[in-house]
Protein backbone atom coordinates (compact mmCIF):
# COMPACT_ATOMS: atom_id res chain seq x y z
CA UNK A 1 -32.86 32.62 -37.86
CA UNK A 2 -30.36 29.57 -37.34
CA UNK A 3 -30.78 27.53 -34.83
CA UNK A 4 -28.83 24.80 -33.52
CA UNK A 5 -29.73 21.47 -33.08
CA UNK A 6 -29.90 20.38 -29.96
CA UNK A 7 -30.01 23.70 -28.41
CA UNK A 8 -32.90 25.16 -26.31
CA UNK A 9 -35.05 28.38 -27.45
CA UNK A 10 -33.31 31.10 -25.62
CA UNK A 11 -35.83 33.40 -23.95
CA UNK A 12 -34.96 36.80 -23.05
CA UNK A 13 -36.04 38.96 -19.74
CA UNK A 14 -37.03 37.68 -16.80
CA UNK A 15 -39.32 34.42 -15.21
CA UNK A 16 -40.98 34.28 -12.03
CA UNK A 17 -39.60 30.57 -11.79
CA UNK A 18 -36.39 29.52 -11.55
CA UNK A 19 -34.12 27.38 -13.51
CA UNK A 20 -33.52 25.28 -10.27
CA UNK A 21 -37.69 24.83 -9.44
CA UNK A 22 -38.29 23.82 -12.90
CA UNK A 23 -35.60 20.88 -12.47
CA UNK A 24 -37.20 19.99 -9.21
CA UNK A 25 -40.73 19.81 -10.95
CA UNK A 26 -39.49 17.83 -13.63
CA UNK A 27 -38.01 15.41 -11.23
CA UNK A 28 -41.22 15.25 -9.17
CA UNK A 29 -43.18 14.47 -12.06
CA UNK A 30 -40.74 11.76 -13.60
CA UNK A 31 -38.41 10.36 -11.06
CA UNK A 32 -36.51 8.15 -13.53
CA UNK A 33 -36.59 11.33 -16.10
CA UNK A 34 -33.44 11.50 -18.47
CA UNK A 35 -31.08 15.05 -17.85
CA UNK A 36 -31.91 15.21 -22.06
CA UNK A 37 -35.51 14.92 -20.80
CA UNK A 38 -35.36 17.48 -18.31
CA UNK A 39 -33.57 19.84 -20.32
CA UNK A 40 -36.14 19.90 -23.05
CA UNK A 41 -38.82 20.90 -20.82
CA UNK A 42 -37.10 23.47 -19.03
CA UNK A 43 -35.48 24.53 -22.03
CA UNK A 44 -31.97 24.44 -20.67
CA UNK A 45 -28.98 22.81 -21.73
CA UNK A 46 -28.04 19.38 -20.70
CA UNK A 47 -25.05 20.76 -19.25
CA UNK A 48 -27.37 23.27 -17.33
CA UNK A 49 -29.49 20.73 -15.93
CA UNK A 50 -26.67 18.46 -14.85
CA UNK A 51 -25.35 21.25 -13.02
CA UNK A 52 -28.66 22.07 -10.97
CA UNK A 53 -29.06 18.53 -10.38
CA UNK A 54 -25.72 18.81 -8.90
CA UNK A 55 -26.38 21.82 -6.89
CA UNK A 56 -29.84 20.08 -5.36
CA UNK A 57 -27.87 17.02 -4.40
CA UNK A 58 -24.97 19.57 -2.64
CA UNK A 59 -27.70 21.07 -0.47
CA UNK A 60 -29.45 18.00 0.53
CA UNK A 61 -32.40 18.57 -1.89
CA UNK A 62 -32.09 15.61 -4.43
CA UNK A 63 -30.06 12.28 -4.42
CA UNK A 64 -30.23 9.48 -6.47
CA UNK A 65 -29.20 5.58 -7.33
CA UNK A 66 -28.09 4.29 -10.02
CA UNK A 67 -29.23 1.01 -11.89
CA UNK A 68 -27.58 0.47 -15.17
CA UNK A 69 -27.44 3.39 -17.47
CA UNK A 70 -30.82 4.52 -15.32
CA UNK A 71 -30.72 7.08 -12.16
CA UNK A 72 -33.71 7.20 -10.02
CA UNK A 73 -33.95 10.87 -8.18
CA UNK A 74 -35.17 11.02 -4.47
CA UNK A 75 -36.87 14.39 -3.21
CA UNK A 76 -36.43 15.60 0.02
CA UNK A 77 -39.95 16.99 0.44
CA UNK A 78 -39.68 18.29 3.79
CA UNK A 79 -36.59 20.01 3.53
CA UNK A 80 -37.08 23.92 3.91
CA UNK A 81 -36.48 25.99 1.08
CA UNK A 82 -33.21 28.50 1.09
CA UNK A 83 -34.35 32.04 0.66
CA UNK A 84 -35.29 33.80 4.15
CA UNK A 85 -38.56 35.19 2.86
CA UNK A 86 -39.66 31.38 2.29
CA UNK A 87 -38.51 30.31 5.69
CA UNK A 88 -40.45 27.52 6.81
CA UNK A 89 -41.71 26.50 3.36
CA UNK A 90 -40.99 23.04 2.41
CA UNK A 91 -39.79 21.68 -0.66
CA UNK A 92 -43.65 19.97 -1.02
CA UNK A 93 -45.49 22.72 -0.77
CA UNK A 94 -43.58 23.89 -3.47
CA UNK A 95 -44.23 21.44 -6.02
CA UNK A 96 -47.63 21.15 -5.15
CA UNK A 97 -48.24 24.54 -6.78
CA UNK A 98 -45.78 23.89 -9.44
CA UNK A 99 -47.21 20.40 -10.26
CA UNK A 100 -50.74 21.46 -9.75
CA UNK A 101 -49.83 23.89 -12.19
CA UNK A 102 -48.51 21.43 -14.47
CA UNK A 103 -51.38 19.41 -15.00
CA UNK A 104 -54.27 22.20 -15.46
CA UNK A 105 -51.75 23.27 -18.37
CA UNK A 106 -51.11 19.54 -20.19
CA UNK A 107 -55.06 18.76 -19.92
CA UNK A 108 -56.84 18.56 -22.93
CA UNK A 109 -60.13 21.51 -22.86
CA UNK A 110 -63.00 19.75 -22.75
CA UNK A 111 -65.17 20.21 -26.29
CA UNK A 112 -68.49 20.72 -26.37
């Protein structure tokens, strides 16, 4: 199989996360991440990512500054998420599953 360089894996069927969470996460962990950054973990294009980041800043989710060739994100962690069956779940309360979540994964097992 060829694959581009570059390009993400593809993945086929469906996630129980989406595209737009992942971002978020990313950001959360790495506030002064790189959009080539982010889309290598979340295995989306660059293109992808800057358009998410644009959509989160849109809604009031994100913002950032810039200094230099460096952007430093801002998360608004109280700010309620969108769908109705999450009404009255905060942005924070997301990302501490998805972070928590994070970490458990990157930790080295313990050997005994």
């Amino acid at each position: 199989m060829l694959r581009m360089v570059g390009v993400p894996e593809s993945h086929s069927g469906w996630t129980f996360i989406t595209s737009h969470a992942r971002v978020l996460a990313v950001i959360a962990d790495n506030p002064n991440v790189r959009i080539r950054d982010i889309a290598a973990r979340c295995r989306l294009t660059e293109r992808a990512v800057s358009r998410i980041i644009a959509d989160l800043e849109q809604d009031g989710y994100l913002s950032h500054t810039r200094d230099g060739r460096t952007n430093t994100y801002r998360i608004e962690p109280d700010k309620v998420l969108r769908h109705p069956a999450e009404a009255g779940l905060s942005v924070a309360s997301l990302l501490s599953l998805l972070l928590q979540d994070e970490s458990a994964r990157v930790r080295k097992p313990v050997s005994r």
